[in-house]
Protein backbone atom coordinates (compact mmCIF):
# COMPACT_ATOMS: atom_id res chain seq x y z
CA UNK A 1 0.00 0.00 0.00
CA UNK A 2 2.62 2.54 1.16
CA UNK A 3 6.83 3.07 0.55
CA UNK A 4 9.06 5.88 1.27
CA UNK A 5 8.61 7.86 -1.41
CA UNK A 6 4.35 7.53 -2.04
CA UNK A 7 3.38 8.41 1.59
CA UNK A 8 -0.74 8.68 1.81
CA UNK A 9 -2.18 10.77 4.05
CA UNK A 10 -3.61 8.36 7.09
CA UNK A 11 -7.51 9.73 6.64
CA UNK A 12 -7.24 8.46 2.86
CA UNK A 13 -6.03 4.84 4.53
CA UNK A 14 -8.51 4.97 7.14
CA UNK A 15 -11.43 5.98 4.48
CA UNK A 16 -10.15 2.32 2.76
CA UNK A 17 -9.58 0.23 5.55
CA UNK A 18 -13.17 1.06 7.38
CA UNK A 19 -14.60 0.21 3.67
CA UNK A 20 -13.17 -2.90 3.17
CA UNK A 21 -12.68 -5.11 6.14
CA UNK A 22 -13.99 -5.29 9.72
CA UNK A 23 -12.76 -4.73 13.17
CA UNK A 24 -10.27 -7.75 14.12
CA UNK A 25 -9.66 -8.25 10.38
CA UNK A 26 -6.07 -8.13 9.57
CA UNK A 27 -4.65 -5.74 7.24
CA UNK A 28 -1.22 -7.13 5.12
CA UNK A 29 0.73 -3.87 3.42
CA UNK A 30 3.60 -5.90 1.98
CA UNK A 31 5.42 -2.75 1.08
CA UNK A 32 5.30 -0.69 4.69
CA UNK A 33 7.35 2.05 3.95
CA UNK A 34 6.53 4.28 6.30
CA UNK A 35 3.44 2.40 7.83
CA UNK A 36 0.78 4.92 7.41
CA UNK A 37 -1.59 1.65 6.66
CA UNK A 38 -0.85 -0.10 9.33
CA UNK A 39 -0.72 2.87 11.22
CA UNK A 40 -4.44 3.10 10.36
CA UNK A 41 -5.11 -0.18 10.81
CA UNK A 42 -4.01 -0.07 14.52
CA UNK A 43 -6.24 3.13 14.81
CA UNK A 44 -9.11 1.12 13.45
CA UNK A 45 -9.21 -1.70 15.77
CA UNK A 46 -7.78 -4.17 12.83
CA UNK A 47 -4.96 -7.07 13.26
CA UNK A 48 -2.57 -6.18 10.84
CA UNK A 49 0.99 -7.32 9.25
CA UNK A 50 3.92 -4.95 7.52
CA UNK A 51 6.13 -6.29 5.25
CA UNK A 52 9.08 -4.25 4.08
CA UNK A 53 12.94 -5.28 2.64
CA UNK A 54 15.01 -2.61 4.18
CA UNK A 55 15.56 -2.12 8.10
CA UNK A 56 15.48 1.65 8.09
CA UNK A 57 11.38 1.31 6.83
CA UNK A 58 10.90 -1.23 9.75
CA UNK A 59 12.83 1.00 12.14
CA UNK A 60 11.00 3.97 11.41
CA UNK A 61 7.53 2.56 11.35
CA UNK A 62 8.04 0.93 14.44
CA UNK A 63 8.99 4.25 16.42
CA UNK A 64 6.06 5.62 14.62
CA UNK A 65 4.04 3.16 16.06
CA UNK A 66 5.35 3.34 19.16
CA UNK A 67 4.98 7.37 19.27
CA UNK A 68 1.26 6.81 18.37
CA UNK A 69 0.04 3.82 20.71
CA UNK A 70 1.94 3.84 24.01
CA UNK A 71 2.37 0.58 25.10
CA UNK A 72 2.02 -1.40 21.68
CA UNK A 73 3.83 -4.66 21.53
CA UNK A 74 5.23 -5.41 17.90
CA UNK A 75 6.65 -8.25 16.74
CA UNK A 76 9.56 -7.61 14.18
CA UNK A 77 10.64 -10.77 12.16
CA UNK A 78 13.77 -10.83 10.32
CA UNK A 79 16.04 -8.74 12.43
CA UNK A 80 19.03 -10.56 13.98
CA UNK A 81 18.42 -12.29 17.31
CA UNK A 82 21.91 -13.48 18.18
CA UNK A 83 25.45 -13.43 16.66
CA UNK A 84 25.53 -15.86 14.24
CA UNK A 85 22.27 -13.53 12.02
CA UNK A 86 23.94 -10.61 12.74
CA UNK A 87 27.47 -11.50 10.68
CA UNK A 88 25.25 -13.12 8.38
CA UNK A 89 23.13 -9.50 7.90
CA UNK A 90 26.86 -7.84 7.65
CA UNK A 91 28.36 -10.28 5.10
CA UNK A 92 25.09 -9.70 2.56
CA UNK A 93 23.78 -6.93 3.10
CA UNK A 94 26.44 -4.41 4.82
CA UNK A 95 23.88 -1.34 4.67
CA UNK A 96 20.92 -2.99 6.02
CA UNK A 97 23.59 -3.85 9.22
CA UNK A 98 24.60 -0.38 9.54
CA UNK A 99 20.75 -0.08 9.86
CA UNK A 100 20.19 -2.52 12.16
CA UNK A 101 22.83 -1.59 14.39
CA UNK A 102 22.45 2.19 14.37
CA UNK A 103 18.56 1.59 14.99
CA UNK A 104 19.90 -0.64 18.28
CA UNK A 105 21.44 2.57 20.30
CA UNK A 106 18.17 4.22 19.09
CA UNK A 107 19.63 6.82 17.00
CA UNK A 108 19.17 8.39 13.62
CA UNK A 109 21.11 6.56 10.34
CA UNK A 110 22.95 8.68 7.76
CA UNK A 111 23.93 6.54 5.42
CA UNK A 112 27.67 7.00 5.97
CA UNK A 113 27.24 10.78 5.22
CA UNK A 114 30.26 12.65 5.51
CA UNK A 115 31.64 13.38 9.27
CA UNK A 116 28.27 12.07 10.81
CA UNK A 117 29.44 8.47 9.75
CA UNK A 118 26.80 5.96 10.01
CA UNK A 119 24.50 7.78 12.85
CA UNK A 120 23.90 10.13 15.14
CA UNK A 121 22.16 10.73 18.38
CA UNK A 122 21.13 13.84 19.70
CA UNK A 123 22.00 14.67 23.76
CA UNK A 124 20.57 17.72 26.08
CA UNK A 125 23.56 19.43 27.46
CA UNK A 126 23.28 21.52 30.76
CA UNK A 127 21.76 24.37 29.95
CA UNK A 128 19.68 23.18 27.01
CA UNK A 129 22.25 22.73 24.44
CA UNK A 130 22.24 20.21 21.85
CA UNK A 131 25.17 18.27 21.22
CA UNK A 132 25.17 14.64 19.30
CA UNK A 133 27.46 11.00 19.73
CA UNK A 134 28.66 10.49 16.15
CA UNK A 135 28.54 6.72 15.22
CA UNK A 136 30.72 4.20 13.35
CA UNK A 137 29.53 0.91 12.21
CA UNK A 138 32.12 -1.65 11.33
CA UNK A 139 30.86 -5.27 10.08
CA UNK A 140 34.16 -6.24 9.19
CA UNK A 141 35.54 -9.09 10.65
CA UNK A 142 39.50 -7.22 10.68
CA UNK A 143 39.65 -4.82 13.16
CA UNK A 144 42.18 -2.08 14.03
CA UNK A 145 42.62 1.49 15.51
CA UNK A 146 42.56 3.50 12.24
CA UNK A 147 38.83 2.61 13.41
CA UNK A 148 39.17 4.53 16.19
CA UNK A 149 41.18 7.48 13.98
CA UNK A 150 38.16 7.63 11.96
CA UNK A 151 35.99 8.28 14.62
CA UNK A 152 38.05 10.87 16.46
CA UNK A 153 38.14 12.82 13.25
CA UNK A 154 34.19 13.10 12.91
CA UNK A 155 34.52 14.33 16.85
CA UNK A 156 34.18 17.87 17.38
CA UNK A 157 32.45 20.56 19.83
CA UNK A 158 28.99 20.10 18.52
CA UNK A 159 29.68 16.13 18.31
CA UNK A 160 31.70 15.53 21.60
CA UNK A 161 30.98 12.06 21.92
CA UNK A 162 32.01 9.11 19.67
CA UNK A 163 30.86 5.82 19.19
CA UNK A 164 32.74 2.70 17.16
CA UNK A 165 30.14 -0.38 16.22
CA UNK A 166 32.62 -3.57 15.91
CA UNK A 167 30.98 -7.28 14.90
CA UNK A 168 34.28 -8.62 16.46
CA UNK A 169 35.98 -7.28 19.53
CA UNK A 170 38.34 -4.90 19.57
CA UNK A 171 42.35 -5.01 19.38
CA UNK A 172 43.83 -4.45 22.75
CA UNK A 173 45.61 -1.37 20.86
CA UNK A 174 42.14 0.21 20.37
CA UNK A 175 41.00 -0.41 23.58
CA UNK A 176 44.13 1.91 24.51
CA UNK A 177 43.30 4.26 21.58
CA UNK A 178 39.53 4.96 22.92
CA UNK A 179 40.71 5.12 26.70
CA UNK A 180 43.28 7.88 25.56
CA UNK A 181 40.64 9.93 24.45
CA UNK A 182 39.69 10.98 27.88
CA UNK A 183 35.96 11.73 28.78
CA UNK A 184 33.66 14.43 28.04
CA UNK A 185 32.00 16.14 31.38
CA UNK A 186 28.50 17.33 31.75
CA UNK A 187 26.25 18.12 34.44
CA UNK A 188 29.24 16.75 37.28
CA UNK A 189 28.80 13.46 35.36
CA UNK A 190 32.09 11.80 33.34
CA UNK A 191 30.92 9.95 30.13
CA UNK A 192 33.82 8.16 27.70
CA UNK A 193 34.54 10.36 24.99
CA UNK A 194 35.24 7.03 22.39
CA UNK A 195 32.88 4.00 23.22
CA UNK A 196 33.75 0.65 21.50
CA UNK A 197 30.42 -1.25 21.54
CA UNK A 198 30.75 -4.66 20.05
CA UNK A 199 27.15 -6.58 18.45
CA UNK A 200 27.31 -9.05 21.28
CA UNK A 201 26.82 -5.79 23.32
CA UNK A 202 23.98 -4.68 21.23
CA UNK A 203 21.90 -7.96 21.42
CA UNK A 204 22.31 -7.48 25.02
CA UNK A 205 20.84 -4.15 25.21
CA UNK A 206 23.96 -1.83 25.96
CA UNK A 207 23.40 1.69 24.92
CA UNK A 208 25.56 4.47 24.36
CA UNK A 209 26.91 6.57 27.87
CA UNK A 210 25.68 10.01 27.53
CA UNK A 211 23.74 12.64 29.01
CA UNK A 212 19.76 12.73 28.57
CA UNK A 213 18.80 11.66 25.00
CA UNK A 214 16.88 13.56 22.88
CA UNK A 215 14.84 11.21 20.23
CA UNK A 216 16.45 12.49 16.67
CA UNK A 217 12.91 11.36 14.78
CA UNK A 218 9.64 13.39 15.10
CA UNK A 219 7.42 11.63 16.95
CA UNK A 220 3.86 10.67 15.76
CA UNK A 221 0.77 12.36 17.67
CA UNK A 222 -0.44 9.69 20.28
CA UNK A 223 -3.68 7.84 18.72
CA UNK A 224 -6.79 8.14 21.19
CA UNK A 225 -7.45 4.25 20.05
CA UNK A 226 -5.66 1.36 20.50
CA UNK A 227 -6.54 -2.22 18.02
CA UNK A 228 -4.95 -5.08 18.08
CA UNK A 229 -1.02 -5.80 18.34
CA UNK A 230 0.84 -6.01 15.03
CA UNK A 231 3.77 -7.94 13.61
CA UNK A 232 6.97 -6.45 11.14
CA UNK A 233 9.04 -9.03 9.18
């Protein structure tokens, strides 16, 4: 029904839905992108299931979703679960892992855009200042601290905080590298200025040290009604 680049406006996909299928039916977009119809279809009290290739879509929708209906539980299919998917995710398909593991410290993708790298992620700074952790994601299976080089160039005032992504651990000469960057202080509170997190760390829910996040995405206006729970693959 929907992709990135033919958005409909969500009263045209609630017009359709409430015309062709009942409460509890389930609605299948096979194309998500950026799940305005199953946005409706959670609106409208229907089951529903989003299909899309590309784990920025899924990402997205699911924070949309989120945004909208507090408390939602969604089932994503497809995104790696332990170590073994995840090398298998960077060995085909080295974008989608970026992706993936960017959209695992909840943070915004860039698609390897200049000096933001692979993703950034906004913080408050005392006073109300924004400032943003620039990440790297490496799915290579070689490792060494020109990685950590890379990210210390991309590291400035506005972007005091730097993150590396490894699939394998680190060298014991990064380790060194990103302790010799020192730490970045705000608020009376000491955060690691370079932060080596490895994909084992990810599937375990580690997340970036840093002052109070502030979501990079706009959020979605919370829906009034609540249907049924909904399923991504």
């Amino acid at each position: 029904m929907t992709n990135l680049s033919t958005q409909k406006p969500l009263a045209l996909l609630e017009r359709i839905i409430n015309a062709s299928s009942n409460p509890g039916d389930i609605v299948l977009d096979p194309f998500c992108g950026r799940g305005t119809a199953v946005h409706a279809a959670q609106k409208l009290g229907r089951r529903w299931l989003g299909i899309d290739v590309t784990h920025l879509a899924i990402s997205l929708i699911r924070r949309r979703m989120q945004d909208a209906f507090p408390g939602i539980h969604i089932e994503t299919i497809g995104e790696p679960k332990d170590l073994a998917s995840a090398q298998e995710l960077a060995a085909t398909k080295p974008r989608q892992f970026e992706y993936w593991a960017v959209d695992r410290l909840n943070a915004q993708p860039t698609g390897g855009k200049g000096k933001d790298l692979d993703g950034v992620k906004p913080f408050i700074e005392f006073g109300g200042k924004v400032r943003r952790a620039v990440i790297s994601v490496k799915g290579t299976k070689v490792v060494n601290p020109e990685m950590i080089r890379e990210v210390l160039g991309a590291m400035d005032e506005e972007k005091p905080i730097g993150v590396l992504v490894l699939l394998t651990p680190p060298t014991s000469g990064m380790i060194t590298a990103a302790a010799a960057a020192g730490f970045y202080e705000a608020s009376g509170q000491k955060y690691p200025r370079v932060q080596i997190i490895t994909v084992s760390d990810l599937l375990t829910g580690r997340q970036i040290e840093m002052p109070a996040p502030r979501s990079p995405f706009a959020q979605a206006p919370v829906e009034r009604e609540v249907g049924q729970q909904g399923r991504l693959g």
